[in-house]
Protein backbone atom coordinates (compact mmCIF):
# COMPACT_ATOMS: atom_id res chain seq x y z
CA UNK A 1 -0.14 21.75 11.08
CA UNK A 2 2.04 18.53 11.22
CA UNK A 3 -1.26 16.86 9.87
CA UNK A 4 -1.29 18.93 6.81
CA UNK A 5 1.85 18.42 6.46
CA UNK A 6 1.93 14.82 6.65
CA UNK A 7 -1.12 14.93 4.17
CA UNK A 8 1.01 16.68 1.54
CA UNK A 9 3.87 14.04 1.31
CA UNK A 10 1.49 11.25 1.21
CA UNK A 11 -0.37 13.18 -1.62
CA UNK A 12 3.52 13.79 -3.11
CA UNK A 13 4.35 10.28 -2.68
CA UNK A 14 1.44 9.10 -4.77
CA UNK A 15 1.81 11.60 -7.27
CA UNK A 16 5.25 10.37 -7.50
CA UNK A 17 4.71 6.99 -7.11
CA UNK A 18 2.04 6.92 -9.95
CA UNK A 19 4.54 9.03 -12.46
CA UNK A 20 7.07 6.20 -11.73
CA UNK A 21 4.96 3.16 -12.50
CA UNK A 22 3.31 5.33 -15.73
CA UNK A 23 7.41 5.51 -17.25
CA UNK A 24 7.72 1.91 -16.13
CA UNK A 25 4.99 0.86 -18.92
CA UNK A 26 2.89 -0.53 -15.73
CA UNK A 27 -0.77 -0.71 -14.91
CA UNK A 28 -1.45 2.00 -12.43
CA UNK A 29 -4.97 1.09 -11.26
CA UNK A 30 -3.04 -1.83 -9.36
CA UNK A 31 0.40 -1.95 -8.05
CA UNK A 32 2.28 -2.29 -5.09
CA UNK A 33 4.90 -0.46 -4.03
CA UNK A 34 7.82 -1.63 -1.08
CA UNK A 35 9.85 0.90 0.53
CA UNK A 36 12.82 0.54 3.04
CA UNK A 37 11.70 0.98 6.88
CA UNK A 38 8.20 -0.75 7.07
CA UNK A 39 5.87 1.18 4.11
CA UNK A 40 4.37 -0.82 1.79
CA UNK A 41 1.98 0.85 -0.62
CA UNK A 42 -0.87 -0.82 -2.56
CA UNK A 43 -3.43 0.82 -5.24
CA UNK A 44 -6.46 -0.48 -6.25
CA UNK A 45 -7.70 -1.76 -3.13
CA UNK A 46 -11.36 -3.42 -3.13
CA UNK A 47 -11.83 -4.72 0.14
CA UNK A 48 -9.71 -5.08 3.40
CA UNK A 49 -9.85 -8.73 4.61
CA UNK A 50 -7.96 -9.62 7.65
CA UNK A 51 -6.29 -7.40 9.90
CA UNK A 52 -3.38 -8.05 11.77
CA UNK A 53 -0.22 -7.00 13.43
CA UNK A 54 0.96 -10.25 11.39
CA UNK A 55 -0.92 -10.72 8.21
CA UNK A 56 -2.66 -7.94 6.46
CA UNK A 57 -5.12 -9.41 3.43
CA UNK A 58 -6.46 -7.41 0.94
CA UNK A 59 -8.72 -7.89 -2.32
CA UNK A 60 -6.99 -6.16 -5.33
CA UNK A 61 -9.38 -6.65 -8.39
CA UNK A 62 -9.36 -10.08 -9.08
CA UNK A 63 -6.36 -11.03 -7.01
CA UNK A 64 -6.16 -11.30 -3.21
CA UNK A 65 -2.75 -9.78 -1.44
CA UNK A 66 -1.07 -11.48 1.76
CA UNK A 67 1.25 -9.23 3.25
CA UNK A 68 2.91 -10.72 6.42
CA UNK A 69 5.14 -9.82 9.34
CA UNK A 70 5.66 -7.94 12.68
CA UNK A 71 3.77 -4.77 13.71
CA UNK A 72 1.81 -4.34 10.90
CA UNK A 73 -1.07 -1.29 10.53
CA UNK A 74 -2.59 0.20 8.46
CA UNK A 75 -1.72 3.56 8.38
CA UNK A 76 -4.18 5.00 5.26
CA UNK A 77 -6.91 3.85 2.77
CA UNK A 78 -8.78 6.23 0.64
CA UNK A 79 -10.17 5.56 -2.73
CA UNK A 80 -8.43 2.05 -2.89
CA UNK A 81 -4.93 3.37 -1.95
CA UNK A 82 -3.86 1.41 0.99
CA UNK A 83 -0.67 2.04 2.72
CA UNK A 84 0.74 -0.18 5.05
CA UNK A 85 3.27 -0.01 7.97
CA UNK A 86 5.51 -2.31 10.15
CA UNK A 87 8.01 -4.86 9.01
CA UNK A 88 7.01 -6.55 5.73
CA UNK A 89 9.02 -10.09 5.68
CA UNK A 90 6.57 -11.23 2.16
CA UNK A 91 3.83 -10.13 -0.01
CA UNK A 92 2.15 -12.99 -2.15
CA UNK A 93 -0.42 -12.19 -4.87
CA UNK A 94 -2.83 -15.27 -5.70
């Protein structure tokens, strides 16, 4: 039950998340998203990188991602949605 549950807001939080860039005049195939408390959502995710409680790297189209900081994990990828926990201290697109 608390598994379905937690599936629902994530698939909420997309949905809403996607609505939100969409108004914004943004490109929703890739964004990234930072939240207060250690979430950090990205869309359009290729490949995953690197891996690490202190530097996540990820392939976004053409660009590559560096998010970095303390007790990082990744907490769900499907269909190039990647959401990431932990304390985020920078992203850096190149």
């Amino acid at each position: 039950m608390r598994h379905l549950l937690r599936e629902n807001w994530i698939s909420f939080y997309m949905k809403l998340i996607s609505k939100i860039i969409s108004e914004l005049g943004g490109d929703e195939a890739h964004a990234i998203t930072l939240c207060p408390k250690g979430l950090a959502y990205f869309r359009g995710v290729k490949s995953v990188c690197e891996l690490t409680e202190e530097k996540i790297v990820l392939m976004c189209g053409k660009n590559c991602i560096t998010v970095e900081g303390e007790n990082l994990s990744a907490d769900e990828y499907f269909q190039g949605d990647f959401i990431v926990r932990g304390v985020v201290s920078r992203v850096s697109v190149e």
